[in-house]
Protein backbone atom coordinates (compact mmCIF):
# COMPACT_ATOMS: atom_id res chain seq x y z
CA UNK A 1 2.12 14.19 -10.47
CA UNK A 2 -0.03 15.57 -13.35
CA UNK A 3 -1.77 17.58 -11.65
CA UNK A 4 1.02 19.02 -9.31
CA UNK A 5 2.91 20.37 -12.60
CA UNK A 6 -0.17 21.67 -13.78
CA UNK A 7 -0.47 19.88 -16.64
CA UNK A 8 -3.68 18.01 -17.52
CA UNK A 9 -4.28 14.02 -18.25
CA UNK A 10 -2.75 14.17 -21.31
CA UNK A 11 -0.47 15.95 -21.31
CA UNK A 12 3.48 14.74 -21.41
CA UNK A 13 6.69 16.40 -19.91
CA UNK A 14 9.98 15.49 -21.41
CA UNK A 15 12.82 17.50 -19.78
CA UNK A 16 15.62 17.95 -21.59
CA UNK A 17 14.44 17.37 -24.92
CA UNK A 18 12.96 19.27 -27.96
CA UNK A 19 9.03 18.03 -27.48
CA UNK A 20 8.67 20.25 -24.48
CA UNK A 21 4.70 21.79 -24.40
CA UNK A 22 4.61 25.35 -24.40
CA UNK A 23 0.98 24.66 -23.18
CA UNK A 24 2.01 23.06 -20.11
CA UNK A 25 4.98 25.45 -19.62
CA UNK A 26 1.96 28.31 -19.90
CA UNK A 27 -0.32 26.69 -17.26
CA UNK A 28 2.76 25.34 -14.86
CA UNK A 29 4.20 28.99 -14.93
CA UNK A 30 0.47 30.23 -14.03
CA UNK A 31 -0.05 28.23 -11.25
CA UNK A 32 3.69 28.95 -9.62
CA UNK A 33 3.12 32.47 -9.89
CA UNK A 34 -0.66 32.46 -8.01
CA UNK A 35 1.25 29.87 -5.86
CA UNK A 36 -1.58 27.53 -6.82
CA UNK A 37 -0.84 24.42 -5.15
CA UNK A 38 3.10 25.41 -4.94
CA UNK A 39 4.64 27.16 -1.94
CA UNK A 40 7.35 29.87 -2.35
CA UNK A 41 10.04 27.36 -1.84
CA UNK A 42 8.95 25.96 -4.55
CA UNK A 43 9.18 27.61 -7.56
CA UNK A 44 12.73 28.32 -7.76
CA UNK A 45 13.52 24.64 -8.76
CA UNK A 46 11.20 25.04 -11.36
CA UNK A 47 12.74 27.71 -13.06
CA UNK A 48 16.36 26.57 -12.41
CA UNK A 49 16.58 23.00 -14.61
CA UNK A 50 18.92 23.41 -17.54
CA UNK A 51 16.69 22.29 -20.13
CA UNK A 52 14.10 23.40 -22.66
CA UNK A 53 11.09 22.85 -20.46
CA UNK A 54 12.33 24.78 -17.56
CA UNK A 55 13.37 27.75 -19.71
CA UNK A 56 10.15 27.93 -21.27
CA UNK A 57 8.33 27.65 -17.69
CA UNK A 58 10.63 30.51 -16.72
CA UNK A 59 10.23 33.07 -19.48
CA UNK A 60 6.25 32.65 -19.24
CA UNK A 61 6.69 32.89 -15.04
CA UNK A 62 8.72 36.35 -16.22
CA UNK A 63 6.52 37.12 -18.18
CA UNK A 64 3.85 38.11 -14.82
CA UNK A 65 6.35 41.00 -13.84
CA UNK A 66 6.55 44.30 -15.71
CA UNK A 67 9.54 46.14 -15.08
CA UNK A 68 9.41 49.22 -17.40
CA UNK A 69 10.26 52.17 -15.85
CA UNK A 70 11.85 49.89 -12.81
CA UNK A 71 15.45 50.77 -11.18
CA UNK A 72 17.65 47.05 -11.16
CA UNK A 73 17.75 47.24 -8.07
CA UNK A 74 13.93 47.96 -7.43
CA UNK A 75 12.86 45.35 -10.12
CA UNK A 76 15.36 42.86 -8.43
CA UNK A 77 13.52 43.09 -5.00
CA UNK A 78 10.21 43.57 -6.55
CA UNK A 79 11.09 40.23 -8.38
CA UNK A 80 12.37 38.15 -4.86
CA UNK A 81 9.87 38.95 -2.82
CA UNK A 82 7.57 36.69 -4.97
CA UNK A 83 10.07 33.59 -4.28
CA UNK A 84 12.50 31.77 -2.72
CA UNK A 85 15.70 32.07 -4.41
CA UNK A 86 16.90 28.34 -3.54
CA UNK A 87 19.39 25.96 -4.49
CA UNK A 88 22.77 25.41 -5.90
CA UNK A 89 25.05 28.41 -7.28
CA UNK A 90 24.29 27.41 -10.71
CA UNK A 91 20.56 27.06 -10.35
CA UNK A 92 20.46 30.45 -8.78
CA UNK A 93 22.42 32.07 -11.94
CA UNK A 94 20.29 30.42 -14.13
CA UNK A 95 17.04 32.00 -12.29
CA UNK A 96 19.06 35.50 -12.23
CA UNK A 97 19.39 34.89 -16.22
CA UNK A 98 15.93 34.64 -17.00
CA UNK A 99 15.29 37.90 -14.84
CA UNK A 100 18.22 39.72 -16.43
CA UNK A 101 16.54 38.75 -19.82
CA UNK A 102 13.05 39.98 -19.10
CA UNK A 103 14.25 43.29 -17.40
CA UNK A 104 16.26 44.06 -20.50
CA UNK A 105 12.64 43.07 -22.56
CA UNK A 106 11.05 45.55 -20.33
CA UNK A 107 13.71 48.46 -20.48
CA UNK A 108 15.84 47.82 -23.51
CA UNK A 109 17.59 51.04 -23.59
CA UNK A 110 18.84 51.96 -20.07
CA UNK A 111 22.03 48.97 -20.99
CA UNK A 112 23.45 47.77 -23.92
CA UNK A 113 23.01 44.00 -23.54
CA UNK A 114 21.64 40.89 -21.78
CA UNK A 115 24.93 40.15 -20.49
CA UNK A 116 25.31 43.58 -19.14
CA UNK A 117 22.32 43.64 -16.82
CA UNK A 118 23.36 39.65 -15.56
CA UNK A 119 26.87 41.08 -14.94
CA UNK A 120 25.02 44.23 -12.63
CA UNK A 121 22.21 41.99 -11.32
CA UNK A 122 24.77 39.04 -10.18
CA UNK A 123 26.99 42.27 -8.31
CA UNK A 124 24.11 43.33 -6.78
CA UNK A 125 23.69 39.45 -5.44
CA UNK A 126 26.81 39.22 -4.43
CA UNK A 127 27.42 42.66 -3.13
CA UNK A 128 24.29 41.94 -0.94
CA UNK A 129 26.37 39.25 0.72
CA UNK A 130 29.29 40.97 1.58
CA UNK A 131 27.51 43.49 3.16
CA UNK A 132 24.32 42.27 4.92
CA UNK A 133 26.32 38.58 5.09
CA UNK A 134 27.40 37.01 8.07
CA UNK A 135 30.98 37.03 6.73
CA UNK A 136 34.34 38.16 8.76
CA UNK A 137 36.45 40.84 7.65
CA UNK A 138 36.16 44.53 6.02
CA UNK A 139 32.99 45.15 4.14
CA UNK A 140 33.40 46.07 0.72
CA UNK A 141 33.34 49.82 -0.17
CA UNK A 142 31.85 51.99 -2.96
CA UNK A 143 34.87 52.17 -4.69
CA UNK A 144 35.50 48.72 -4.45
CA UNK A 145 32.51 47.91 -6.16
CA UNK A 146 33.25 50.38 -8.89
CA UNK A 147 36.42 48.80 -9.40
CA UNK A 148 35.11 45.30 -9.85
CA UNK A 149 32.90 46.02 -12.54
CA UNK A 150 35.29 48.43 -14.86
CA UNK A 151 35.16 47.43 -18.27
CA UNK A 152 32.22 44.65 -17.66
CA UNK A 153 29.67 47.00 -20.08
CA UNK A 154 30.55 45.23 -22.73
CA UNK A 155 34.16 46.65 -22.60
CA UNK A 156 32.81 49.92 -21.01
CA UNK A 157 32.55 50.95 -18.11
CA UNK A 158 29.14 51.28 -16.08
CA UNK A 159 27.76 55.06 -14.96
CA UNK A 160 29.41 55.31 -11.67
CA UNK A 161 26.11 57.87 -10.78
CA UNK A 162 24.25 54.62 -11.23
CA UNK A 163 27.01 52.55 -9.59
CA UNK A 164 26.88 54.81 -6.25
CA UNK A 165 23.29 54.51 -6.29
CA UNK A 166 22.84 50.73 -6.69
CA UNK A 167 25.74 50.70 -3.58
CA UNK A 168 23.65 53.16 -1.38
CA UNK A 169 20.48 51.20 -2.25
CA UNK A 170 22.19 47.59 -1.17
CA UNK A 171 23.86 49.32 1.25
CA UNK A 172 20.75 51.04 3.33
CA UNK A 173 18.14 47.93 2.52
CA UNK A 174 19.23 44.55 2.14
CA UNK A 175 17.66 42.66 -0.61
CA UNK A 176 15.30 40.13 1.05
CA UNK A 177 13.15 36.92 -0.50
CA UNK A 178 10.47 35.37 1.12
CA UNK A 179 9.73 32.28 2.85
CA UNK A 180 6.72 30.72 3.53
CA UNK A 181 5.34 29.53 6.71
CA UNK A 182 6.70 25.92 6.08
CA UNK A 183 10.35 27.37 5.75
CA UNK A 184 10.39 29.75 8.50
CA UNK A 185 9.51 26.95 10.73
CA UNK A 186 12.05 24.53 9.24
CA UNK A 187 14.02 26.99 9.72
CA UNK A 188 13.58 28.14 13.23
CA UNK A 189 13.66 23.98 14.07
CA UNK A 190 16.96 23.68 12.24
CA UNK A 191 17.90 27.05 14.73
CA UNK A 192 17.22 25.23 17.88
CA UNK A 193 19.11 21.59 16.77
CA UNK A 194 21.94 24.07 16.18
CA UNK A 195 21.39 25.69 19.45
CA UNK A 196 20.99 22.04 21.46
CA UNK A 197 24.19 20.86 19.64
CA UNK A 198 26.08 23.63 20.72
CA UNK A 199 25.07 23.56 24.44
CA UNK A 200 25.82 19.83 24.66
CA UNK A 201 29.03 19.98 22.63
CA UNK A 202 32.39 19.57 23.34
CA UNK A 203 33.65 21.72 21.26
CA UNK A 204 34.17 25.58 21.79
CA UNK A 205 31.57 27.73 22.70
CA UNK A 206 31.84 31.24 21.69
CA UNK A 207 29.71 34.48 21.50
CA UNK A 208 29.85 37.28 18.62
CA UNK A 209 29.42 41.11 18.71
CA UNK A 210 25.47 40.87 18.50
CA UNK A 211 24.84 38.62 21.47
CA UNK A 212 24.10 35.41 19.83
CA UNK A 213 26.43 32.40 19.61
CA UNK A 214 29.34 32.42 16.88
CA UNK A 215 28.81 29.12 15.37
CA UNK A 216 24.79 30.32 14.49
CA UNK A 217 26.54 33.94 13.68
CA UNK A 218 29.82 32.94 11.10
CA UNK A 219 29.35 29.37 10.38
CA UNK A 220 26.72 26.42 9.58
CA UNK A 221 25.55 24.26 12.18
CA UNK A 222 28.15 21.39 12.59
CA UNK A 223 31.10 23.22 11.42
CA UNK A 224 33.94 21.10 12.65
CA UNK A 225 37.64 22.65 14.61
CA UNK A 226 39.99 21.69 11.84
CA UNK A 227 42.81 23.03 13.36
CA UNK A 228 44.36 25.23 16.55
CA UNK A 229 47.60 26.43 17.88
CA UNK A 230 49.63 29.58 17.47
CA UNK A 231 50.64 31.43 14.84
CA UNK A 232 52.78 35.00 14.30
CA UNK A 233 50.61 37.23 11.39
CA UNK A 234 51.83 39.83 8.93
CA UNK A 235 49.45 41.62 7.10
CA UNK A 236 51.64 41.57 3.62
CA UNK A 237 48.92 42.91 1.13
CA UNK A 238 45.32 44.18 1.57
CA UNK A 239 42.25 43.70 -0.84
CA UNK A 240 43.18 43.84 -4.86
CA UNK A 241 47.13 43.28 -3.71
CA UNK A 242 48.07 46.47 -3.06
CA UNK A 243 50.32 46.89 -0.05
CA UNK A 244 49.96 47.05 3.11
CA UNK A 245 50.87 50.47 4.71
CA UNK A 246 54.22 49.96 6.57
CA UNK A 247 52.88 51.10 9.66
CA UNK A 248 50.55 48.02 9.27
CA UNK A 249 52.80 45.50 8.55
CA UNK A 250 53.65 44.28 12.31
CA UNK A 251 54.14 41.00 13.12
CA UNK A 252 51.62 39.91 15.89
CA UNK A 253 51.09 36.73 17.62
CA UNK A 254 47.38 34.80 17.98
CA UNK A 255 45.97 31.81 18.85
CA UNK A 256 44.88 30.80 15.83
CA UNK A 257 41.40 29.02 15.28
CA UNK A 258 40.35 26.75 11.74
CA UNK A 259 36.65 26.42 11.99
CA UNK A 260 34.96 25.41 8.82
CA UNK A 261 35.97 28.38 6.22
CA UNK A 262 37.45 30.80 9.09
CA UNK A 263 40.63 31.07 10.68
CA UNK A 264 39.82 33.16 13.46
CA UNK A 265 42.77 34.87 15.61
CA UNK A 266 42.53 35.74 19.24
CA UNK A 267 44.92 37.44 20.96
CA UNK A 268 46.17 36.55 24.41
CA UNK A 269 46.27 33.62 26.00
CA UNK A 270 43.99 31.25 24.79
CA UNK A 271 40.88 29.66 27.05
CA UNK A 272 38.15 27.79 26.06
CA UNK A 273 35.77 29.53 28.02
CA UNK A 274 37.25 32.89 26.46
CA UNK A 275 34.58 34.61 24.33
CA UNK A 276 36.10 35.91 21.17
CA UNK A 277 36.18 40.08 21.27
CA UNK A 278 34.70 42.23 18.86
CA UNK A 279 38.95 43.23 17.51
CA UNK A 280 39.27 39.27 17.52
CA UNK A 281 36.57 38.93 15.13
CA UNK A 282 38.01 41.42 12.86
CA UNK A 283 40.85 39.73 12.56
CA UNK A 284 39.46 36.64 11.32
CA UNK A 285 39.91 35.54 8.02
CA UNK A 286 37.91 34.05 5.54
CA UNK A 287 39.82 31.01 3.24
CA UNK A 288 37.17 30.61 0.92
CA UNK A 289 38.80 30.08 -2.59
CA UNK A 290 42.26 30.60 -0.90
CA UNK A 291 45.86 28.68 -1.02
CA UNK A 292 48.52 28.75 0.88
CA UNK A 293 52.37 28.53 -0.01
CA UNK A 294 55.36 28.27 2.04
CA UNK A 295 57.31 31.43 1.45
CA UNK A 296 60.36 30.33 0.08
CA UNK A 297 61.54 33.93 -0.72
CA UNK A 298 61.14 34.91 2.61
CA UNK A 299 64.26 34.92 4.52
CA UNK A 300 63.91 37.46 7.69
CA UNK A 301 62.07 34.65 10.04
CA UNK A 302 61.88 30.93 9.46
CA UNK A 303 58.61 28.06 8.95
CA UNK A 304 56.86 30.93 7.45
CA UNK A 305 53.63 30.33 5.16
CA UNK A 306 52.24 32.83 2.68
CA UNK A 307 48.15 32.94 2.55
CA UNK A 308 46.76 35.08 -0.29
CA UNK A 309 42.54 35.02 0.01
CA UNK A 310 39.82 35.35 -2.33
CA UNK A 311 40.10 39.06 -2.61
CA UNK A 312 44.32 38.50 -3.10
CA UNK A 313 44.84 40.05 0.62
CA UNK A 314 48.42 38.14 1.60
CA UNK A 315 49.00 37.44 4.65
CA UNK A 316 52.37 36.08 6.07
CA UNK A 317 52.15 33.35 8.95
CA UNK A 318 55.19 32.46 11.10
CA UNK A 319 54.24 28.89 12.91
CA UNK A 320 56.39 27.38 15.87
CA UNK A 321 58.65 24.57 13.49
CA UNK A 322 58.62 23.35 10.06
CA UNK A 323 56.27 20.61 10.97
CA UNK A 324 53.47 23.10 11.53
CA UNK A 325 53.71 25.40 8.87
CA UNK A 326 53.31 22.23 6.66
CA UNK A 327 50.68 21.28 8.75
CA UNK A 328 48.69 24.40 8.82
CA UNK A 329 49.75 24.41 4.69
CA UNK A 330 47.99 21.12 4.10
CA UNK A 331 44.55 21.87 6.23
CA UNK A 332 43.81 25.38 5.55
CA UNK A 333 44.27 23.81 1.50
CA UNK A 334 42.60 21.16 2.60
CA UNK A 335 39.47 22.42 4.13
CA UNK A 336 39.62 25.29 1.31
CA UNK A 337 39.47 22.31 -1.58
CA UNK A 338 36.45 20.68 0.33
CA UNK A 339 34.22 23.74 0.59
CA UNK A 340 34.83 26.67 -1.60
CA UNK A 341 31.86 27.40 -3.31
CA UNK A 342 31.83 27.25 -7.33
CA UNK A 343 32.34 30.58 -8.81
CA UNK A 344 29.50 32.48 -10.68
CA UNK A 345 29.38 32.11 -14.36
CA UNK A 346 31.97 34.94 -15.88
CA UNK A 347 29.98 37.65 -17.76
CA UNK A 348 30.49 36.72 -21.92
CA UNK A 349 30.57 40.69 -22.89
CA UNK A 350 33.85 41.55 -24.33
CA UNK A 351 36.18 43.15 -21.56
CA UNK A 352 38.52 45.40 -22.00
CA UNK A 353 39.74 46.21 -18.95
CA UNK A 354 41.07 42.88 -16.57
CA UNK A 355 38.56 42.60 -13.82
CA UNK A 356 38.88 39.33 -11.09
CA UNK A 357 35.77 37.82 -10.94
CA UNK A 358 34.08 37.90 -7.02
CA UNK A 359 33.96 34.41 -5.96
CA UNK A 360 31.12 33.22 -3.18
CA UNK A 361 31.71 32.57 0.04
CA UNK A 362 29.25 30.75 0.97
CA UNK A 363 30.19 26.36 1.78
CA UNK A 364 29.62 23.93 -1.66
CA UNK A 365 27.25 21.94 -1.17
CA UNK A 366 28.36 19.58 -3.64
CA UNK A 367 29.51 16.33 -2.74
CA UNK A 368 33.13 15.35 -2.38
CA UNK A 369 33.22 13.44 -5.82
CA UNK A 370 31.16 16.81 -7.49
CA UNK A 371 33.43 18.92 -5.75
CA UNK A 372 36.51 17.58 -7.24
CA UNK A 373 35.29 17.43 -10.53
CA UNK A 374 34.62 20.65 -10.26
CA UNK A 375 38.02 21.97 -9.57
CA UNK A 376 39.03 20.03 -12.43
CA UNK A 377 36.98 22.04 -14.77
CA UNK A 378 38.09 24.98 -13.65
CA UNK A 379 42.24 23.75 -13.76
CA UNK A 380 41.52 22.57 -17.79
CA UNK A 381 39.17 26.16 -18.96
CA UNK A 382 42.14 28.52 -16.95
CA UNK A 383 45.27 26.21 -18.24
CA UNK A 384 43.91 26.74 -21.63
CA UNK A 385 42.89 30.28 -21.41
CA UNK A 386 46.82 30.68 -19.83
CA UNK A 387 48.31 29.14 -22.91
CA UNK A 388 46.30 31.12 -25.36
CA UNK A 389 47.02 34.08 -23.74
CA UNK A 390 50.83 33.34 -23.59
CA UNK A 391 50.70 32.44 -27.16
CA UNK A 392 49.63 35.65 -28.25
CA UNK A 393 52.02 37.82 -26.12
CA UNK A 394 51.66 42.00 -26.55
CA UNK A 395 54.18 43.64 -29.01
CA UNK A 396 56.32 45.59 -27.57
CA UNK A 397 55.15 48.80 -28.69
CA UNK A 398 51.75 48.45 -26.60
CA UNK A 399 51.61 51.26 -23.96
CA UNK A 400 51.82 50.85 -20.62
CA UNK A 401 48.12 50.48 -19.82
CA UNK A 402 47.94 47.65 -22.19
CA UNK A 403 51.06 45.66 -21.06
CA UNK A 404 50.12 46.38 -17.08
CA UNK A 405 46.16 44.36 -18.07
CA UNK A 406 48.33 41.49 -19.96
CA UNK A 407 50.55 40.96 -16.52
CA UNK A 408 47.94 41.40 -14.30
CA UNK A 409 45.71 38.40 -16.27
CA UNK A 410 49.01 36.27 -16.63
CA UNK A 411 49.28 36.62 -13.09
CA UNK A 412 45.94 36.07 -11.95
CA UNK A 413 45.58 32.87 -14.41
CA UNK A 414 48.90 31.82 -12.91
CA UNK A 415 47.38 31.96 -9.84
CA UNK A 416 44.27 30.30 -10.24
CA UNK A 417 45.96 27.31 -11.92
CA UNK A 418 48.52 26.75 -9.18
CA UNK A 419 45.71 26.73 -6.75
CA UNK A 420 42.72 25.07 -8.49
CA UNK A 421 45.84 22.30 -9.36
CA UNK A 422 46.51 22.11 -5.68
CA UNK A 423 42.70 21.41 -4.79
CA UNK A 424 42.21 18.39 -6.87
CA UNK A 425 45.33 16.94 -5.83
CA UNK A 426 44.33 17.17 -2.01
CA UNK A 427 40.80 15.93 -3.00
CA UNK A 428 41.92 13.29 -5.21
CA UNK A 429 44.24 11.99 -2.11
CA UNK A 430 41.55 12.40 0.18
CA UNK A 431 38.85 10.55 -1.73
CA UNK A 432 41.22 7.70 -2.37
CA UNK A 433 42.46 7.09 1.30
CA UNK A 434 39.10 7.52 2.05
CA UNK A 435 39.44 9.25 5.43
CA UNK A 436 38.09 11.91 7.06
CA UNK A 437 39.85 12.63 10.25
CA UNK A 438 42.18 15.21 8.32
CA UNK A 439 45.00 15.01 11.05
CA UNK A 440 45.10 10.86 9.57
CA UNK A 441 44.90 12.18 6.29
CA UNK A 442 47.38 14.76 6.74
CA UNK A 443 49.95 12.00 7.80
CA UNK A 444 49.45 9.55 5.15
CA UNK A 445 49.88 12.61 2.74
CA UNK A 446 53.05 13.49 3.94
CA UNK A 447 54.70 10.25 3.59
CA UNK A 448 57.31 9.65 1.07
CA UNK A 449 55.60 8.77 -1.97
CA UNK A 450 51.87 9.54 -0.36
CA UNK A 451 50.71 11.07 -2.91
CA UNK A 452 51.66 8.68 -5.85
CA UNK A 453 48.58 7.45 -6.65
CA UNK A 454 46.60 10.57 -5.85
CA UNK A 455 48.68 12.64 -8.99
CA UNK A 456 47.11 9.82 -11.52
CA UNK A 457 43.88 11.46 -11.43
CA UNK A 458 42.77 10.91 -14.94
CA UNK A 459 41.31 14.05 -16.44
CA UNK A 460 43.86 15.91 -15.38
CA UNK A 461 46.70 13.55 -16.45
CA UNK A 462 47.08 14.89 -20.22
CA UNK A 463 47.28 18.34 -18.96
CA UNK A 464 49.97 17.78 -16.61
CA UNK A 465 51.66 15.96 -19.28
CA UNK A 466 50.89 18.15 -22.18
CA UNK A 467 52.72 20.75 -19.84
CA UNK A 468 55.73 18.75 -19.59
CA UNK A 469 55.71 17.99 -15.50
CA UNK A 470 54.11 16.49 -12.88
CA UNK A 471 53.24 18.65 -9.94
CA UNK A 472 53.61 16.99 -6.32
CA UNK A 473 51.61 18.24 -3.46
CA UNK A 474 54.90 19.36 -1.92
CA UNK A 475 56.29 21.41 -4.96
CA UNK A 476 52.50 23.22 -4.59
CA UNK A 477 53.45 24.57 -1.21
CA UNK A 478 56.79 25.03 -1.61
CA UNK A 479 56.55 27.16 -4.44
């Protein structure tokens, strides 16, 4: 074990404490760097640990690259291509930290701050995703991406030259890390399980725009069919929540198809030997870090169900009864509780202009208990960043601008606590009746008084009390 950290006989390693050997960090950061005795895929996790001896083994493995003169975007690649970037959302922002840092060390006047170049770098990451991903829906534009990051230069705004660039850059070459010969064939054997599964299964067998077969193109292997049946759409709001054009708005009616994080709509009658069109897959919609709300203001057609997505599109769903809009309700929450990813780390730079934070869209891999606690986290920090942001309300001589950025954050923190609230109550309910056929879940849940037990979870008890109410499952989606 020594030897495979690098360190020699006596030498000690104490995570997570003060006594950590700068020494060992020195050698250890050597040796992953001339992959000495370390593959690619494994030098990520050794930068990643949140403790002192990790952070030390990371500036020193920095320390190799010199970025001076170096584009972001050119240092970034220059700096995966030497790794795998592996493991958990968190682990993977830490890594992008101690890059952020050393690029800054190497060019410390093209931005202002540390923060500043995370903020960029972790854009780039994410914009990278969206369009090079193998995600449904429109790809995010230029001036989408300009938009996201007003105001996150510490309160000013980034070059958009330099903006338009970095876009163009992502945009033309995908940003690419390396695996080594070990991965590629784990990863090629993990392919063709995928690929025997979904010969021999049962469940439906569908091919994408490029050729290949949907499940390997949208989804993880084993993504499960949560949910199927059909369902009249409205396209209410696009990306951002502006509206939809009225020529837009139609109602239209699919056979909709809950698989994993998609709903995917087909048009026309529904087959299971029907391979979904290329108009079919545009259509399909992402629920990552969604909710869903029966639209009680909505009085033109009945048993209809708002949706509002990660990037606060709303779309309005008409289902056949009142049993299965609260049926599609509770699964699309459901599913959307049990996989939504953790969001990135917000930037700390003071922000002047309000700015949603892009969430991932790729499936948690936490477990169900991590998961939940999660979600937690996240309903206490936004409750108490509501309240102090209610407590401190804008005079009423503030211009416009001003007033418009303190709705817009009321309203997105509103948001985000209604459906972060929502999650942990569906988890909570699900861990406790411990199943996980959802269409048995979904019917204990609905019983009168199902959800009793599930509303006692205990670290969110004192803020539901401090607030002065107890939220039920069905006031969430009845809202």
């Amino acid at each position: 074990m020594s030897d495979r950290l690098g360190l020699g006989s006596s030498d000690t390693l104490t995570n997570g404490s003060h006594r950590a050997d700068v020494a060992a960090a020195k050698r250890l950061a050597k040796r992953l760097f001339n992959l000495d005795g370390f593959r690619k895929s494994d030098v990520a996790r050794h930068l990643s640990k949140n403790n002192d001896f990790s952070r030390m083994v990371a500036e020193e493995y920095l320390s190799f690259f010199n970025f001076t003169g170096f584009a972001i975007d050119q240092a970034l690649r220059t700096f995966l291509r030497q790794f795998a970037l592996m493991g958990e959302t968190q682990e993977r922002e830490r890594v992008l930290s101690h890059f952020s840092r050393r690029y800054l060390d190497c060019n410390p006047k093209v931005m202002p701050s540390e923060d500043a170049v995370h903020t960029l770098t972790c854009a780039l990451m994410l914009l990278n995703t969206d369009l090079h991903g193998q995600n449904i829906g429109k790809r995010m534009s230029c001036t989408q991406f300009i938009g996201n990051l007003e105001g996150l230069n510490d309160g000013q705004d980034f070059p958009k030259d330099l903006l338009k660039a970095l876009y163009n850059s992502i945009k033309n070459q995908k940003l690419q890390w390396t695996l080594d010969e070990e991965e590629l064939r784990k990863s090629f054997s993990e392919l063709g399980d995928s690929l025997c599964e979904s010969n021999t299964s049962r469940s439906m067998k569908r091919v994408g725009s490029s050729g290949k077969p949907l499940a390997e193109e949208t989804q993880p292997s084993g993504t499960l069919l949560y949910k199927n049946g059909f369902l009249v759409r409205k396209v209410h709001a696009d990306s951002d929540g502006k509206r939809t054009p009225r020529g837009k708005r139609g109602w239209k009616t699919f056979y909709a198809i809950l698989k994993g994080l998609i709903l995917y709509l087909q048009k026309g009658e529904y087959r299971p030997d029907k391979q979904l069109s290329d108009e079919d897959l545009k259509n399909a919609v992402s629920i990552h870090h969604s909710l869903a709300m029966k639209a009680s203001d909505y009085s033109k057609r009945p048993n209809v169900f708002y949706l509002r997505t990660a990037d606060w599109r709303v779309y309005l769903f008409q289902a056949p009864n009142a049993e299965q809009m609260q049926s599609w309700i509770t699964r699309i929450n459901t599913v959307a509780a049990m996989f939504s990813a953790p969001p990135f780390p917000a930037a700390i730079g003071s922000q002047k202009k309000f700015s949603r934070p892009l969430l991932p869209g790729t499936m948690s891999k936490l477990s169900e208990e991590e998961q939940v606690r999660s979600h937690e986290a996240r309903f206490r920090a936004i409750s108490t960043e509501l309240a102090e942001l209610r407590s401190y309300p804008p005079d009423r001589k503030v211009k416009g601008r001003e007033l418009e950025e303190y709705r817009q954050r009321d309203e997105y923190l509103e948001f985000e606590k209604t459906r972060y609230g929502t999650y942990v109550m569906l988890l909570r309910a699900k861990i406790r009746s411990g199943e996980e056929d959802l269409s048995v879940f979904e019917s204990q849940l609905l019983e009168d008084n199902g959800l009793q037990r599930a509303h006692s979870s205990p670290t969110l008890q004192d803020s539901i009390r401090q607030e002065g109410q107890r939220h039920s499952y069905r006031q969430a989606v009845k809202k």
